[in-house]
Protein backbone atom coordinates (compact mmCIF):
# COMPACT_ATOMS: atom_id res chain seq x y z
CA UNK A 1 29.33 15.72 32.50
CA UNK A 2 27.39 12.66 31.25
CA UNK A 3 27.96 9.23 32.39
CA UNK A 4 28.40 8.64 28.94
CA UNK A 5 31.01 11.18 28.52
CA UNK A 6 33.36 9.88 31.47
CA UNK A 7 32.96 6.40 30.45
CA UNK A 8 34.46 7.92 26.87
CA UNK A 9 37.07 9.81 28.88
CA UNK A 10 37.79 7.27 30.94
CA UNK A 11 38.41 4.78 28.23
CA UNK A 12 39.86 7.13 25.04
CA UNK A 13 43.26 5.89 25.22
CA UNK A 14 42.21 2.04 24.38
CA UNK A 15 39.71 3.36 21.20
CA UNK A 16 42.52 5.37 19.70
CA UNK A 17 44.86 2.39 19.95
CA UNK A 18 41.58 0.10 18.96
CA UNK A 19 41.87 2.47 15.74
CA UNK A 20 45.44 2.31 14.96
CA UNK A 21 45.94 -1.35 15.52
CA UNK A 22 42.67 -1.72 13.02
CA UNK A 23 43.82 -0.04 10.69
CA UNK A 24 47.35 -1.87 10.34
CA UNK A 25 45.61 -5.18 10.41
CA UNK A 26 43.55 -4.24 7.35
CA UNK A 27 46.56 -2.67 5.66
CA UNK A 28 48.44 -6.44 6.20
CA UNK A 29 45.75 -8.83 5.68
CA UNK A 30 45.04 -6.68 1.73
CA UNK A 31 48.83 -6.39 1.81
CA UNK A 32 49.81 -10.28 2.27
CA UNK A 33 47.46 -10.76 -0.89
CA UNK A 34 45.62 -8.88 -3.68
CA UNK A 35 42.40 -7.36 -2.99
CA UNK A 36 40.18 -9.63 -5.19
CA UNK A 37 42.05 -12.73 -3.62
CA UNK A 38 41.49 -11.25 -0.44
CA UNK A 39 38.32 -11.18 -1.14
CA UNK A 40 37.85 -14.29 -2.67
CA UNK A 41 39.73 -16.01 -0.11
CA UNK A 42 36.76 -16.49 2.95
CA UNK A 43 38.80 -16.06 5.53
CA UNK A 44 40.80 -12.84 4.84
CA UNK A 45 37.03 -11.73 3.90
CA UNK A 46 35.86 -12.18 7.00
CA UNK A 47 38.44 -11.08 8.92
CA UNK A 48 38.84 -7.75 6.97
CA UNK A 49 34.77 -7.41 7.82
CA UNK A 50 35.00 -8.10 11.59
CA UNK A 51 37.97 -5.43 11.95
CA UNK A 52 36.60 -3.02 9.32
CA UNK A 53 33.59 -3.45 12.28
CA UNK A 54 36.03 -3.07 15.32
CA UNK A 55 37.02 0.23 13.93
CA UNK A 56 34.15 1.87 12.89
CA UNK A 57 32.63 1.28 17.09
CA UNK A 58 35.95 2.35 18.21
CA UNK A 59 35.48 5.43 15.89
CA UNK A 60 32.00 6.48 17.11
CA UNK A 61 32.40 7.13 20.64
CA UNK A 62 35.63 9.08 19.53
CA UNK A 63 33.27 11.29 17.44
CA UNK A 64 31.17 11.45 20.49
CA UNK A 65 33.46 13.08 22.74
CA UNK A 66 34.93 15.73 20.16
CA UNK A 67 30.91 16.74 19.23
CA UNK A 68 29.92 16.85 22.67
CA UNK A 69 33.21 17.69 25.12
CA UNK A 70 31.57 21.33 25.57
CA UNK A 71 28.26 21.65 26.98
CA UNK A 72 25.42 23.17 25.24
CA UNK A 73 21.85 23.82 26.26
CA UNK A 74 18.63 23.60 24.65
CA UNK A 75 17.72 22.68 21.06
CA UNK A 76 20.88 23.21 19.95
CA UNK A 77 21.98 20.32 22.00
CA UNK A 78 19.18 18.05 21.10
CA UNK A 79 19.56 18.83 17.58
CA UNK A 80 23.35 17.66 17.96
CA UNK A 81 22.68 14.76 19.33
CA UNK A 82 19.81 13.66 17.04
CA UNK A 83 22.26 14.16 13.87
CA UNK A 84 25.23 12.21 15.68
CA UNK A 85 22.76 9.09 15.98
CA UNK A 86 21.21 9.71 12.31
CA UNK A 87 25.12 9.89 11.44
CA UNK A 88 25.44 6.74 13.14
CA UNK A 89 22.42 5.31 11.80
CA UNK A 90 23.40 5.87 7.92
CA UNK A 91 26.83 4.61 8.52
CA UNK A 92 25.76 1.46 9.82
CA UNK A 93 23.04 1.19 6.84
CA UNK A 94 25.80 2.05 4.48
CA UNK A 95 28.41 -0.99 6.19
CA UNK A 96 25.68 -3.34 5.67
CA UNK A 97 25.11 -2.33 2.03
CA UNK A 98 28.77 -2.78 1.39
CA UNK A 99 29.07 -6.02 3.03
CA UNK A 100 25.91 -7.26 1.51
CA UNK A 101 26.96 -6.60 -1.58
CA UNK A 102 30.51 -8.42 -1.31
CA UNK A 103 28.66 -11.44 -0.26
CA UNK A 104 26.42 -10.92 -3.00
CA UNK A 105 29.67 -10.97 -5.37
CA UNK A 106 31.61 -13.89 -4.06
């Protein structure tokens, strides 16, 4: 097993709570206002992009472990691994885009 993979073990328990707790926070901050106010309002904006953030790396290592808690050999594991970091790679592209175009908008 990986270094990688223990240090996900290890830790699982605090991202799953680092998900729920995320979650709940942007549920209240777009449920103590509207969602355009929200938005419009700089700090609820900011704050709903720094936890959106939080959850999406507390998500990722979470993915991790269930792609790669069996071990493979070979391509097959290379190939894995390449299309967990494209995965990776496109979702952080596609954050940016979303944020860049709410700042864009307000």
């Amino acid at each position: 097993m990986s270094l990688r993979m223990r240090w996900i073990l290890a830790n699982k328990k605090y991202f799953i709570a680092t998900e729920v707790v995320s979650i709940l926070l942007l549920f209240s901050i777009f449920k103590l206002s509207d969602f355009d106010e929200s938005l419009n309002n700089q700090w609820y904006f900011i704050a709903s992009i720094c936890i959106s953030f939080i959850a999406v790396c507390a998500f990722f290592p979470l993915c991790y472990l269930s792609w790669f808690k069996k071990p493979t050999n070979g391509i097959y594991h290379y190939l894995k691994l390449s299309m967990f970091w494209v995965g990776v790679f496109v979702s952080l592209v596609i954050f940016v885009g979303v944020v860049n175009i709410l700042v864009t908008n307000t």
